[in-house]
PDB file of N, CA and C in Angstrom:
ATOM      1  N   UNK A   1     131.943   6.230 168.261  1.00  0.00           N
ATOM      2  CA  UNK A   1     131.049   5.335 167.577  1.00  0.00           C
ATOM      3  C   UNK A   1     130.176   6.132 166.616  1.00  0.00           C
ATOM      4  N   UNK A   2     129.769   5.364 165.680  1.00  0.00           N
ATOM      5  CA  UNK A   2     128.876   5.917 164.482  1.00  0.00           C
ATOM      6  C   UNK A   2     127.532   5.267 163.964  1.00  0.00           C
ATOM      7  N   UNK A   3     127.090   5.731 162.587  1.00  0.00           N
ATOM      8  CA  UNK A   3     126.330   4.831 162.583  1.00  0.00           C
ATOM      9  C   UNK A   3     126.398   4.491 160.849  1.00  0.00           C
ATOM     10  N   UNK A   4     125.650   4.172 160.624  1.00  0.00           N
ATOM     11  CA  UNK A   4     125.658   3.514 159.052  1.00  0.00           C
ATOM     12  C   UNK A   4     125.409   4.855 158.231  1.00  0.00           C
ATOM     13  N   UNK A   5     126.391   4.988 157.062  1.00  0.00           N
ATOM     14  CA  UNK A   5     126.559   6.232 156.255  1.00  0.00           C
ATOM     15  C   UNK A   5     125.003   6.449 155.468  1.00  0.00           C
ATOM     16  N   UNK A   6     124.891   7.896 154.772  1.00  0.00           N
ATOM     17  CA  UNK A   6     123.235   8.329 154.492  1.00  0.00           C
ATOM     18  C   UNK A   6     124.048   8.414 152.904  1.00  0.00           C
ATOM     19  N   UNK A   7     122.786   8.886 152.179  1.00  0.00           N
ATOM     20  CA  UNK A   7     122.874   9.563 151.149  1.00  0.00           C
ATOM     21  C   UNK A   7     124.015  10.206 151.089  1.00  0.00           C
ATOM     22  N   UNK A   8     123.490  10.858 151.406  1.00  0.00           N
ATOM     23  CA  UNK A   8     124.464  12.505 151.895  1.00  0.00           C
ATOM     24  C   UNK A   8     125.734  12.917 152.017  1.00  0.00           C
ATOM     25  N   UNK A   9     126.218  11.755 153.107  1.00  0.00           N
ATOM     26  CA  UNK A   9     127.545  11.265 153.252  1.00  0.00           C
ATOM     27  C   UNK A   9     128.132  10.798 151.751  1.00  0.00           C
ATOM     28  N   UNK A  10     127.524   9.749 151.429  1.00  0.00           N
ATOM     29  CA  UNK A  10     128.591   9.375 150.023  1.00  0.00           C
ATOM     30  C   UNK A  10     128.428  10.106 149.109  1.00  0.00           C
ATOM     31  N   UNK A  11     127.499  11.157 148.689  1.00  0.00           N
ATOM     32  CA  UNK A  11     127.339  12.270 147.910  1.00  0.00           C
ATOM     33  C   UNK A  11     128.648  13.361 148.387  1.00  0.00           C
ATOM     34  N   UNK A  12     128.856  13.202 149.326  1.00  0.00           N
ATOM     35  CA  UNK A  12     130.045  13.881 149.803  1.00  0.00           C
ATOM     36  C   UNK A  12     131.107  13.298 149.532  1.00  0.00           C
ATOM     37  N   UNK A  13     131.473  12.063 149.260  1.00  0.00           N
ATOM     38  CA  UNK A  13     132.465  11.387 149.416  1.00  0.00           C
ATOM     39  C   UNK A  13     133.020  11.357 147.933  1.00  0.00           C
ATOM     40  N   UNK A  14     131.725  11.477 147.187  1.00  0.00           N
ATOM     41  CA  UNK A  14     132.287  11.059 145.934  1.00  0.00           C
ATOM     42  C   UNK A  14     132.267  12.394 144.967  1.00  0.00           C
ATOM     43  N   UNK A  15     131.946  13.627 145.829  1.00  0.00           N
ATOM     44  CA  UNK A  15     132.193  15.308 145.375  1.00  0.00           C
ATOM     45  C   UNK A  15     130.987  15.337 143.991  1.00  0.00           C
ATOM     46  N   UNK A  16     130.010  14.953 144.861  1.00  0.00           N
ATOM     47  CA  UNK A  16     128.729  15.390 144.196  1.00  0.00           C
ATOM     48  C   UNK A  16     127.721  16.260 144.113  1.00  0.00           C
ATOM     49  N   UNK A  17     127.196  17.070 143.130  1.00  0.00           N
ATOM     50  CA  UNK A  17     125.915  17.719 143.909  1.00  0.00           C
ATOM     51  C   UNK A  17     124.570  16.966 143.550  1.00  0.00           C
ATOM     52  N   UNK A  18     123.880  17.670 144.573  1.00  0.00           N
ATOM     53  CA  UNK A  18     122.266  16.540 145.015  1.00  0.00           C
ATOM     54  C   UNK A  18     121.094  17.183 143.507  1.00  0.00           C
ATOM     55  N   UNK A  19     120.455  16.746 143.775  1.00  0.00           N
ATOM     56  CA  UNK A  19     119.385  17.384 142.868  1.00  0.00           C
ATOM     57  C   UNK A  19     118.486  16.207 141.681  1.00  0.00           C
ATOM     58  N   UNK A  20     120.141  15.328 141.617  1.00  0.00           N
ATOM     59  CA  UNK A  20     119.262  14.535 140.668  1.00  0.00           C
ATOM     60  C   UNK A  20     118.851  13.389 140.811  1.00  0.00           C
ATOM     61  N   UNK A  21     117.325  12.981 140.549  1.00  0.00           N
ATOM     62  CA  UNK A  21     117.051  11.599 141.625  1.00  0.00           C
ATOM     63  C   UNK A  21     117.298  10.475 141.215  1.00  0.00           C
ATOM     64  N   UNK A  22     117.784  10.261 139.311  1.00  0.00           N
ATOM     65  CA  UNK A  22     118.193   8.873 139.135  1.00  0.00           C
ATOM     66  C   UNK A  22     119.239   8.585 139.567  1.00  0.00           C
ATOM     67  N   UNK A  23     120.246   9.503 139.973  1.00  0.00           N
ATOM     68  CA  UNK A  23     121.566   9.473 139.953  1.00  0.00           C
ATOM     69  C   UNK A  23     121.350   9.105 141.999  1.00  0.00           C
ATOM     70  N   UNK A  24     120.737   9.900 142.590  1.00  0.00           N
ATOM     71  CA  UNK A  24     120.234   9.216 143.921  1.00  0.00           C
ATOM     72  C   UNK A  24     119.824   8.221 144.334  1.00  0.00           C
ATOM     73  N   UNK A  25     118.931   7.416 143.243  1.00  0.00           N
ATOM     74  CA  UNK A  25     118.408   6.144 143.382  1.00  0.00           C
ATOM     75  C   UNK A  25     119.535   5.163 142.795  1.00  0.00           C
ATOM     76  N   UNK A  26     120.414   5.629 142.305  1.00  0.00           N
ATOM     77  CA  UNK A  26     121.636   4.526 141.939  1.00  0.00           C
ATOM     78  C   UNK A  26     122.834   4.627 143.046  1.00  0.00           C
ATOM     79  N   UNK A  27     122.597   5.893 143.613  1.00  0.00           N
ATOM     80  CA  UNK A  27     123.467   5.966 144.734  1.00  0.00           C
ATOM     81  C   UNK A  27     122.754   5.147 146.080  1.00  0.00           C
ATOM     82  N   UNK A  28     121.451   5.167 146.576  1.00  0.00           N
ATOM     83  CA  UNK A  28     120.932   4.697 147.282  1.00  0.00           C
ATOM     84  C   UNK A  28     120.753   2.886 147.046  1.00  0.00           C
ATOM     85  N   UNK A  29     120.419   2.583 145.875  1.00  0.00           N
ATOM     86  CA  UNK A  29     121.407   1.254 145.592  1.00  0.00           C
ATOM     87  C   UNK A  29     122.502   0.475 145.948  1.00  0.00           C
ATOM     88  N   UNK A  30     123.713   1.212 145.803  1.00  0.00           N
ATOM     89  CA  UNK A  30     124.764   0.907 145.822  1.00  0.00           C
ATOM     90  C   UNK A  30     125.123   1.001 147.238  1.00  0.00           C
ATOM     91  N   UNK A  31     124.301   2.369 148.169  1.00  0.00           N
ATOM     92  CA  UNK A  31     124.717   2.202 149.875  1.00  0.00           C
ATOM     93  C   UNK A  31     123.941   1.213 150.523  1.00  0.00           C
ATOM     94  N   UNK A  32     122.690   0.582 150.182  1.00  0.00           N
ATOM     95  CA  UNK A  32     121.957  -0.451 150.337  1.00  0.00           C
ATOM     96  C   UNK A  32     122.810  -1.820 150.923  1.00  0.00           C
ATOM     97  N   UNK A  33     123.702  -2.065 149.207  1.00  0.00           N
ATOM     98  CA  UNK A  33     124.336  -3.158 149.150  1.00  0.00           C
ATOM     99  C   UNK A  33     125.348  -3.153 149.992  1.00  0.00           C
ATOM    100  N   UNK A  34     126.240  -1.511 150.302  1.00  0.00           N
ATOM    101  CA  UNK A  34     127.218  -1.754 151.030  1.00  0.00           C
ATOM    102  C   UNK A  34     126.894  -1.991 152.652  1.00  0.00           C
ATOM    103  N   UNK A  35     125.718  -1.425 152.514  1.00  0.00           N
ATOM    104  CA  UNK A  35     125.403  -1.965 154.493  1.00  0.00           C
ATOM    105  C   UNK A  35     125.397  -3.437 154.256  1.00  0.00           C
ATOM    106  N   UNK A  36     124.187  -4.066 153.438  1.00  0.00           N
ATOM    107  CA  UNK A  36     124.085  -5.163 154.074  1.00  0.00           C
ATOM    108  C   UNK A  36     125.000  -6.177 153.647  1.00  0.00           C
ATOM    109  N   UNK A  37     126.382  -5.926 152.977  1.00  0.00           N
ATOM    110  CA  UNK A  37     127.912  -6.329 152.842  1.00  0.00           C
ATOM    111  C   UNK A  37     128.258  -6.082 154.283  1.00  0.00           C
ATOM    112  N   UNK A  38     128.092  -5.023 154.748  1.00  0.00           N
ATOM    113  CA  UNK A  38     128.885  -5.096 155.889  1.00  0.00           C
ATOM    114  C   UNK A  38     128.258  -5.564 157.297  1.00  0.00           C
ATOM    115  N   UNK A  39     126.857  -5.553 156.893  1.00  0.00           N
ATOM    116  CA  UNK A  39     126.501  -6.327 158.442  1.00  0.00           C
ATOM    117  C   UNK A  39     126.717  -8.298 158.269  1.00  0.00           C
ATOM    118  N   UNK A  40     126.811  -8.407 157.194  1.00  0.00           N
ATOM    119  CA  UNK A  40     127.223  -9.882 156.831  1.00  0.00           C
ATOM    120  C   UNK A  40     128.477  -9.821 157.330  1.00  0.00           C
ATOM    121  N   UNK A  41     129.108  -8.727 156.442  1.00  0.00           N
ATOM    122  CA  UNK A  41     131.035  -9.308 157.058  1.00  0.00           C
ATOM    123  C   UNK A  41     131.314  -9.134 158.526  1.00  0.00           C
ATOM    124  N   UNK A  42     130.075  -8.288 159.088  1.00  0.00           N
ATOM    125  CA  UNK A  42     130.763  -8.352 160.397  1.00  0.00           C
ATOM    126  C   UNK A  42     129.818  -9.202 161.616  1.00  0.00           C
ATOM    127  N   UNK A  43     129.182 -10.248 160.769  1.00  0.00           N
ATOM    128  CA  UNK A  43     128.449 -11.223 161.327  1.00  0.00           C
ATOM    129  C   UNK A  43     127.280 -10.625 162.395  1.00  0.00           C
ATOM    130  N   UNK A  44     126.379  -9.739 161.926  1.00  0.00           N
ATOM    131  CA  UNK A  44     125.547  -8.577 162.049  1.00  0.00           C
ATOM    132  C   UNK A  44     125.116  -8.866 163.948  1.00  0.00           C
ATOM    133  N   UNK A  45     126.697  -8.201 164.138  1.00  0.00           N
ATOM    134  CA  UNK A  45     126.491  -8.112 165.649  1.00  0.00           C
ATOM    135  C   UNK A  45     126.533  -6.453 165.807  1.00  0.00           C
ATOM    136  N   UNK A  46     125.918  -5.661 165.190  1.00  0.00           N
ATOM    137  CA  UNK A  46     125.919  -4.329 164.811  1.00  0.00           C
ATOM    138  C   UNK A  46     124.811  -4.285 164.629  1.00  0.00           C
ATOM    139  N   UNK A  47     123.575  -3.541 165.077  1.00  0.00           N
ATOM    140  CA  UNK A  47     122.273  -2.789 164.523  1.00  0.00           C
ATOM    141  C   UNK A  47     122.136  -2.368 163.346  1.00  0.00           C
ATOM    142  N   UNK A  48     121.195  -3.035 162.765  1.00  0.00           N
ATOM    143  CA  UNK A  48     120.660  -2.950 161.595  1.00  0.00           C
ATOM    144  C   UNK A  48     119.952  -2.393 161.251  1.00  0.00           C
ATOM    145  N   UNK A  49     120.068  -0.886 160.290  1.00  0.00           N
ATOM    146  CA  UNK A  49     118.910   0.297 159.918  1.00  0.00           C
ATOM    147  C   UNK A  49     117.686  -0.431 160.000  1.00  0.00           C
ATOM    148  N   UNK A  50     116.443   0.117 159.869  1.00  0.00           N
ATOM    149  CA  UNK A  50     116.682   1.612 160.769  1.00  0.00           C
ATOM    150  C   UNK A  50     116.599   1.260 162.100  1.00  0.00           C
ATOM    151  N   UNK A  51     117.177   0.458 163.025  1.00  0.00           N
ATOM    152  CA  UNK A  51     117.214  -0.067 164.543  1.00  0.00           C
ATOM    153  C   UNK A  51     118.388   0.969 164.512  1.00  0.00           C
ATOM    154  N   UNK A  52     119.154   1.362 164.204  1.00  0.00           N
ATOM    155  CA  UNK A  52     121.108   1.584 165.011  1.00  0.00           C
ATOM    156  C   UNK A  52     120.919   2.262 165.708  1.00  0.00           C
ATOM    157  N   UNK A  53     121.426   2.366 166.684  1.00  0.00           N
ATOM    158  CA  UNK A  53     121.312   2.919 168.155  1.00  0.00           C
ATOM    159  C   UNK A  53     122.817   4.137 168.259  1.00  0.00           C
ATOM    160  N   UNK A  54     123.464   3.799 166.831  1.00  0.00           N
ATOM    161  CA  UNK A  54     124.916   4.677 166.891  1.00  0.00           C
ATOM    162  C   UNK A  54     126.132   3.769 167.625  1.00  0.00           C
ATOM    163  N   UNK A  55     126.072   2.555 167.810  1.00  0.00           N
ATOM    164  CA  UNK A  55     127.260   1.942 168.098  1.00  0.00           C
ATOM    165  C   UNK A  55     127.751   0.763 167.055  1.00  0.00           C
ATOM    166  N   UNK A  56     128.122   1.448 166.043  1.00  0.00           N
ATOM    167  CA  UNK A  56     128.914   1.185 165.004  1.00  0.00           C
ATOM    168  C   UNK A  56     129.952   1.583 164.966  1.00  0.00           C
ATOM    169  N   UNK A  57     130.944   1.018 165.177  1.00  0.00           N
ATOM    170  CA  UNK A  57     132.633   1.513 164.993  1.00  0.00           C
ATOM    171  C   UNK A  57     132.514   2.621 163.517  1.00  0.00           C
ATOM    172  N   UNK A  58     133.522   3.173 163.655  1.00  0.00           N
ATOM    173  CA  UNK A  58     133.982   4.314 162.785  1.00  0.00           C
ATOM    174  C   UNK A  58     134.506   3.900 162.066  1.00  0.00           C
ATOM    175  N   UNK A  59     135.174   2.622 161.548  1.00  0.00           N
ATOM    176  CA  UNK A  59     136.172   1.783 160.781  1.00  0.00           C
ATOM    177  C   UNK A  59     134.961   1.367 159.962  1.00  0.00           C
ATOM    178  N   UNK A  60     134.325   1.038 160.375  1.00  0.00           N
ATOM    179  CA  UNK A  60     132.716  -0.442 159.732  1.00  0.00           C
ATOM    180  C   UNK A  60     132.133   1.282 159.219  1.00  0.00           C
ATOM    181  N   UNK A  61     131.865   2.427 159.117  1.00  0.00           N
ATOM    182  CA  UNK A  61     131.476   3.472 158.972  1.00  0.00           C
ATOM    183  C   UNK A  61     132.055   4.070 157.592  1.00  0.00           C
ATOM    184  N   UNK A  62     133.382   3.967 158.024  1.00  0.00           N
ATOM    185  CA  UNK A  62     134.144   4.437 156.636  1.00  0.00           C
ATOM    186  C   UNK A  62     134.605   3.381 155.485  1.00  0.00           C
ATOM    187  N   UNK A  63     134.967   2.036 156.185  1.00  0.00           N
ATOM    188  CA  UNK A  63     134.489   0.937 154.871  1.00  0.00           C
ATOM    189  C   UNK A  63     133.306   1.260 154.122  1.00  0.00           C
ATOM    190  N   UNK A  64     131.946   1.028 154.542  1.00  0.00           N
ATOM    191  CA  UNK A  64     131.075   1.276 154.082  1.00  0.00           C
ATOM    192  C   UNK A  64     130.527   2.574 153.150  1.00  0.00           C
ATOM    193  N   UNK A  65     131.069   3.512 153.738  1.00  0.00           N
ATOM    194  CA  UNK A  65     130.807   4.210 152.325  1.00  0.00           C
ATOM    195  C   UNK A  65     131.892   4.139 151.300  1.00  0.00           C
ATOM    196  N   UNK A  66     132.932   3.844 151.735  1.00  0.00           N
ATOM    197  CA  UNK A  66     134.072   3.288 150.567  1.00  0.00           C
ATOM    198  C   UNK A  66     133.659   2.319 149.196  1.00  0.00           C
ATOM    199  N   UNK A  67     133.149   1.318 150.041  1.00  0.00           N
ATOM    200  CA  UNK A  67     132.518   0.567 149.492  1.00  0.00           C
ATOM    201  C   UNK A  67     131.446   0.573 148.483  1.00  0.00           C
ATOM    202  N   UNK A  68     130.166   1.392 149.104  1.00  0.00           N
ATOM    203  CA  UNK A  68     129.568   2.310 148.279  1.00  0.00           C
ATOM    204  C   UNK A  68     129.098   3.185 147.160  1.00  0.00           C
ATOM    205  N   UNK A  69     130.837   3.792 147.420  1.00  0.00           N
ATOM    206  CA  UNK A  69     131.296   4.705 146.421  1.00  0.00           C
ATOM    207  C   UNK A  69     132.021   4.076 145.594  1.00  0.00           C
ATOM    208  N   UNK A  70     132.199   2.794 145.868  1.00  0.00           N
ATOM    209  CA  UNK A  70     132.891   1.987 144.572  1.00  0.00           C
ATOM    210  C   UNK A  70     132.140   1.082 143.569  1.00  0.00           C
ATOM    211  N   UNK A  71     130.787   0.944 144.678  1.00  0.00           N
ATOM    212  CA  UNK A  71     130.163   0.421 143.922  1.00  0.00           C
ATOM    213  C   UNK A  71     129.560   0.836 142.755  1.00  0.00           C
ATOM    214  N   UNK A  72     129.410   2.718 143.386  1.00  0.00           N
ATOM    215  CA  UNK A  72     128.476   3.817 142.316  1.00  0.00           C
ATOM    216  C   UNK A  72     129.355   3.548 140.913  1.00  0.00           C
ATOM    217  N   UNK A  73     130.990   3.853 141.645  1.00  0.00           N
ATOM    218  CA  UNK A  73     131.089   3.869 139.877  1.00  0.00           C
ATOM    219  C   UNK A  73     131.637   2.671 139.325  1.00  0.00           C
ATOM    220  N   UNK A  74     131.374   1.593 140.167  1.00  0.00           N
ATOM    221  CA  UNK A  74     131.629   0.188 139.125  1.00  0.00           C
ATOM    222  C   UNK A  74     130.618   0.153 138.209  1.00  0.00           C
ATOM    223  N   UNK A  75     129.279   1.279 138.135  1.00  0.00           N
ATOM    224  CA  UNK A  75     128.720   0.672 136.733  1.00  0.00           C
ATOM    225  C   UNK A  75     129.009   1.195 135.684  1.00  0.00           C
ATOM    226  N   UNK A  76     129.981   2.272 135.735  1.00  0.00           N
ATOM    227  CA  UNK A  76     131.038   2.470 134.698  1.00  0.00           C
ATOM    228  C   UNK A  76     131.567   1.578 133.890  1.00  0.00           C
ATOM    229  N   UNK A  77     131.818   0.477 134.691  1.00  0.00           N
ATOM    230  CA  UNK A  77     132.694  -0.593 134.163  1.00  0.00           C
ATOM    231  C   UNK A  77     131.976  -2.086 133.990  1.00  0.00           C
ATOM    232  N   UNK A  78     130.866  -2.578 133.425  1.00  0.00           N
ATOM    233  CA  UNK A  78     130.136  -3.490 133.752  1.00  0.00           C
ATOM    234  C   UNK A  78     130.752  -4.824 133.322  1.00  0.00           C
ATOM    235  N   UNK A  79     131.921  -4.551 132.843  1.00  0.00           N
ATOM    236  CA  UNK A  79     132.466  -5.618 132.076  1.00  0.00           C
ATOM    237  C   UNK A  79     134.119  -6.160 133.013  1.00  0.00           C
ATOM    238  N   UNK A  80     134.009  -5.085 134.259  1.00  0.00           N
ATOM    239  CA  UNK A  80     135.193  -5.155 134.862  1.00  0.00           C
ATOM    240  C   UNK A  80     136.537  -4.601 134.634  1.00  0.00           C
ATOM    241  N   UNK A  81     136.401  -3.640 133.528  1.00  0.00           N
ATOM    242  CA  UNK A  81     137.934  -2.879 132.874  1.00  0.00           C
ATOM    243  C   UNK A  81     137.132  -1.672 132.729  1.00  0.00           C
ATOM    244  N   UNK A  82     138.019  -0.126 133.444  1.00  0.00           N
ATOM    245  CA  UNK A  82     137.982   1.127 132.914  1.00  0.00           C
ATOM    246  C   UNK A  82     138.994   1.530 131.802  1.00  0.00           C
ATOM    247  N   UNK A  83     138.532   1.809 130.942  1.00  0.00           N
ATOM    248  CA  UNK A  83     139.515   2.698 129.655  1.00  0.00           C
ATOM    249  C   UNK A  83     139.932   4.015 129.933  1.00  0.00           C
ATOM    250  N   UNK A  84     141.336   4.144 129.785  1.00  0.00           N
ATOM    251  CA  UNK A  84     142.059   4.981 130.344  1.00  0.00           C
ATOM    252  C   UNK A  84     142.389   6.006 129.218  1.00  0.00           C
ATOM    253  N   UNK A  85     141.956   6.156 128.252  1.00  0.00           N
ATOM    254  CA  UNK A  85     142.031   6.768 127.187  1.00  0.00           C
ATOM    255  C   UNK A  85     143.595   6.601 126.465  1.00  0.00           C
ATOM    256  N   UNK A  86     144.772   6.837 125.795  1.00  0.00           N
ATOM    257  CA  UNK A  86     145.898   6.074 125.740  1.00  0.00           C
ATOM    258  C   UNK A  86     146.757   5.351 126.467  1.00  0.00           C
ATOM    259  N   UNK A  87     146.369   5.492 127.711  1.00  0.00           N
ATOM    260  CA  UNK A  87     146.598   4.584 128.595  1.00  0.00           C
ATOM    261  C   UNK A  87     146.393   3.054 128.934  1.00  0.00           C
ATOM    262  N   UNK A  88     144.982   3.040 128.034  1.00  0.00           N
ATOM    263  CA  UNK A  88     144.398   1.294 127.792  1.00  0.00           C
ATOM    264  C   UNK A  88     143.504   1.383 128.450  1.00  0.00           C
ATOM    265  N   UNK A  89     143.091  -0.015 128.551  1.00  0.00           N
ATOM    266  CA  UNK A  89     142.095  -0.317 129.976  1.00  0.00           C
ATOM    267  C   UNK A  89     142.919  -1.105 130.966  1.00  0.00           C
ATOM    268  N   UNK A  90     142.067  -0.851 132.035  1.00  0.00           N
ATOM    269  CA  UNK A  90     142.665  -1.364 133.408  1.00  0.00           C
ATOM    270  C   UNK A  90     141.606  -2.051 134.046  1.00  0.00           C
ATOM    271  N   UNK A  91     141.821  -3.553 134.472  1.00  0.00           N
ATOM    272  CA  UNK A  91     141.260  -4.614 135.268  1.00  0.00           C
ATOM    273  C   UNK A  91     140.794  -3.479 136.796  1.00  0.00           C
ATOM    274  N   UNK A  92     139.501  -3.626 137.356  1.00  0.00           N
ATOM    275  CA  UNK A  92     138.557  -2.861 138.110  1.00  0.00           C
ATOM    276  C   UNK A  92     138.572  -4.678 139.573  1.00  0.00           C
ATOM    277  N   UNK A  93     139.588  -4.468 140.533  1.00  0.00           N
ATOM    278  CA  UNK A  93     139.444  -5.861 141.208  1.00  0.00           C
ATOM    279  C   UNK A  93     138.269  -5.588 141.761  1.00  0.00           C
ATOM    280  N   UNK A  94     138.349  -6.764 142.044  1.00  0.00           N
ATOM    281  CA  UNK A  94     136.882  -7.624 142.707  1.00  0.00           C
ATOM    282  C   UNK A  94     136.660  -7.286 144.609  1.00  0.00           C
ATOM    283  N   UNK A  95     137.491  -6.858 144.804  1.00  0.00           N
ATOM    284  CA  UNK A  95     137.696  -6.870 146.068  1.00  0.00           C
ATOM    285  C   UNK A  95     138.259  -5.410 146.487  1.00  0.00           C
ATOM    286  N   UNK A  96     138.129  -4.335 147.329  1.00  0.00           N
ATOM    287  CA  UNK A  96     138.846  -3.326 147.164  1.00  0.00           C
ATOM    288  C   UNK A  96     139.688  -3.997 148.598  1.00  0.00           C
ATOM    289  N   UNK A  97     140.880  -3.635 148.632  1.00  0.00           N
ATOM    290  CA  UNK A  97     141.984  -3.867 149.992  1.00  0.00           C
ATOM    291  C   UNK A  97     141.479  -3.335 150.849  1.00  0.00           C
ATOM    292  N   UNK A  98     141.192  -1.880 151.055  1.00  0.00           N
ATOM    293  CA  UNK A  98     140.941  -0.630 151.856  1.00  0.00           C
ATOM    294  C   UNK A  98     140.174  -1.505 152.206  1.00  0.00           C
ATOM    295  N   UNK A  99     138.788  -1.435 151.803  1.00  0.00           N
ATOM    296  CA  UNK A  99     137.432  -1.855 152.493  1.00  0.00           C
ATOM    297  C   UNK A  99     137.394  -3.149 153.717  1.00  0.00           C
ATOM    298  N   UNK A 100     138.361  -4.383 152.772  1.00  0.00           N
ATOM    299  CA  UNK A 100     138.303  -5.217 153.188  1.00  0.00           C
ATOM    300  C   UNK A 100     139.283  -5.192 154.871  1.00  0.00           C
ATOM    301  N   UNK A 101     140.617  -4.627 154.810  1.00  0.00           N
ATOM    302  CA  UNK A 101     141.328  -4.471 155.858  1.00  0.00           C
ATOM    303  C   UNK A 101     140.338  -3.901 156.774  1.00  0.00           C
ATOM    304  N   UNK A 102     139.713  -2.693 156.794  1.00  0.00           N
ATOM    305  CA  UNK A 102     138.999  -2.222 157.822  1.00  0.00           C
ATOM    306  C   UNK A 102     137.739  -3.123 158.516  1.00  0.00           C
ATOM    307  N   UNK A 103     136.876  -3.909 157.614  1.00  0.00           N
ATOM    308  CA  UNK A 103     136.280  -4.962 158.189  1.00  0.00           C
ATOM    309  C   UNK A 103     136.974  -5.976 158.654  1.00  0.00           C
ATOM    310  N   UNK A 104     138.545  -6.152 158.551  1.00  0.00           N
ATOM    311  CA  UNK A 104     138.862  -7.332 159.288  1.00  0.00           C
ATOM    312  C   UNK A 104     139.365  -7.005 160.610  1.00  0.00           C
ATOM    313  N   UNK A 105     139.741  -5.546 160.609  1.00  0.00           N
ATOM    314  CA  UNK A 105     140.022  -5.353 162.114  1.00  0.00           C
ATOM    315  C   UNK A 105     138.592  -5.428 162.984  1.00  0.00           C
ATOM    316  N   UNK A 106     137.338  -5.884 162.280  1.00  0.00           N
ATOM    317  CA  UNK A 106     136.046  -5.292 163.089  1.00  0.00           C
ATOM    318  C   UNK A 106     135.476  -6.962 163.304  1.00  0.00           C
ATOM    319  N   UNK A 107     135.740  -7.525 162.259  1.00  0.00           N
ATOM    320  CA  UNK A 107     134.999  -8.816 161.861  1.00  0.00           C
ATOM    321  C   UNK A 107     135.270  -9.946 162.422  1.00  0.00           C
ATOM    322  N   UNK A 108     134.460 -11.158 162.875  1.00  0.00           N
ATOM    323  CA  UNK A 108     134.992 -12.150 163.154  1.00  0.00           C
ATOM    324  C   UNK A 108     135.664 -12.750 162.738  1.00  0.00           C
ATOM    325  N   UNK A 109     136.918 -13.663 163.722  1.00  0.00           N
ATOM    326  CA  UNK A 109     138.065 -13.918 163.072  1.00  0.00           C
ATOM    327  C   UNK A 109     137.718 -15.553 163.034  1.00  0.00           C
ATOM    328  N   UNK A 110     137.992 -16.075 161.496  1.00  0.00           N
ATOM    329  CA  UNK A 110     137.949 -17.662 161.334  1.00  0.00           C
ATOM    330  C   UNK A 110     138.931 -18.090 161.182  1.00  0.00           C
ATOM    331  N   UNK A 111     138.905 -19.614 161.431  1.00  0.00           N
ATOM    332  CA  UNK A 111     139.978 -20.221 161.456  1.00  0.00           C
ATOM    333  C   UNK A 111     139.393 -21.488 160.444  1.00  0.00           C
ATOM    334  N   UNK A 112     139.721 -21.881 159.402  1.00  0.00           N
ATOM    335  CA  UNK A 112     139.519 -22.913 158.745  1.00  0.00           C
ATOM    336  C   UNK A 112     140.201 -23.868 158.210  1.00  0.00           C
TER     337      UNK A 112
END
């Protein structure tokens, strides 16, 4: 079990170095949104910073900074397409798979 990813962690994730604080406060943004994405998707039967007690699955752990880190550099793309330089641009989905599969093995299951 784990607990909800830091700074630190997605500064790692996304092969960064620390030092600079706008670039921290846009990272701290973006891990903000991905917790409280994921205590929604997983119908916040999980401890909620700063309560976590460390029993957070490792799956809901690594979505989340996935997530995160996608969010940092979706503001690359504010329009939803990265330019690939002769390559074109490329549609940026709305949804990443990864993220989402790992919250569904964690998340409540509906039936509608």
């Amino acid at each position: 079990m784990a607990s909800w990813p830091t700074l630190q962690d997605v500064r790692r994730l996304l092969r960064l170095q620390g030092g600079d604080a706008n670039e921290d406060a846009v990272i701290n943004d973006a891990l903000a949104a991905a917790i409280g994405y994921g205590n929604a998707r997983l119908n916040y039967r999980y401890p909620i910073p700063p309560f976590d007690d460390g029993t957070l699955p490792d799956a809901a752990r690594e979505a989340c900074m996935l997530h995160a880190a996608r969010l940092y550099r979706r503001r690359d793309s504010l329009d939803g397409t990265i330019a690939w330089g002769d390559a074109g641009a490329i549609r940026v989905g709305r949804v990443d798979p990864d993220v989402e599969a790992m919250y569904s093995l964690l998340g409540p299951l509906v039936f509608g």
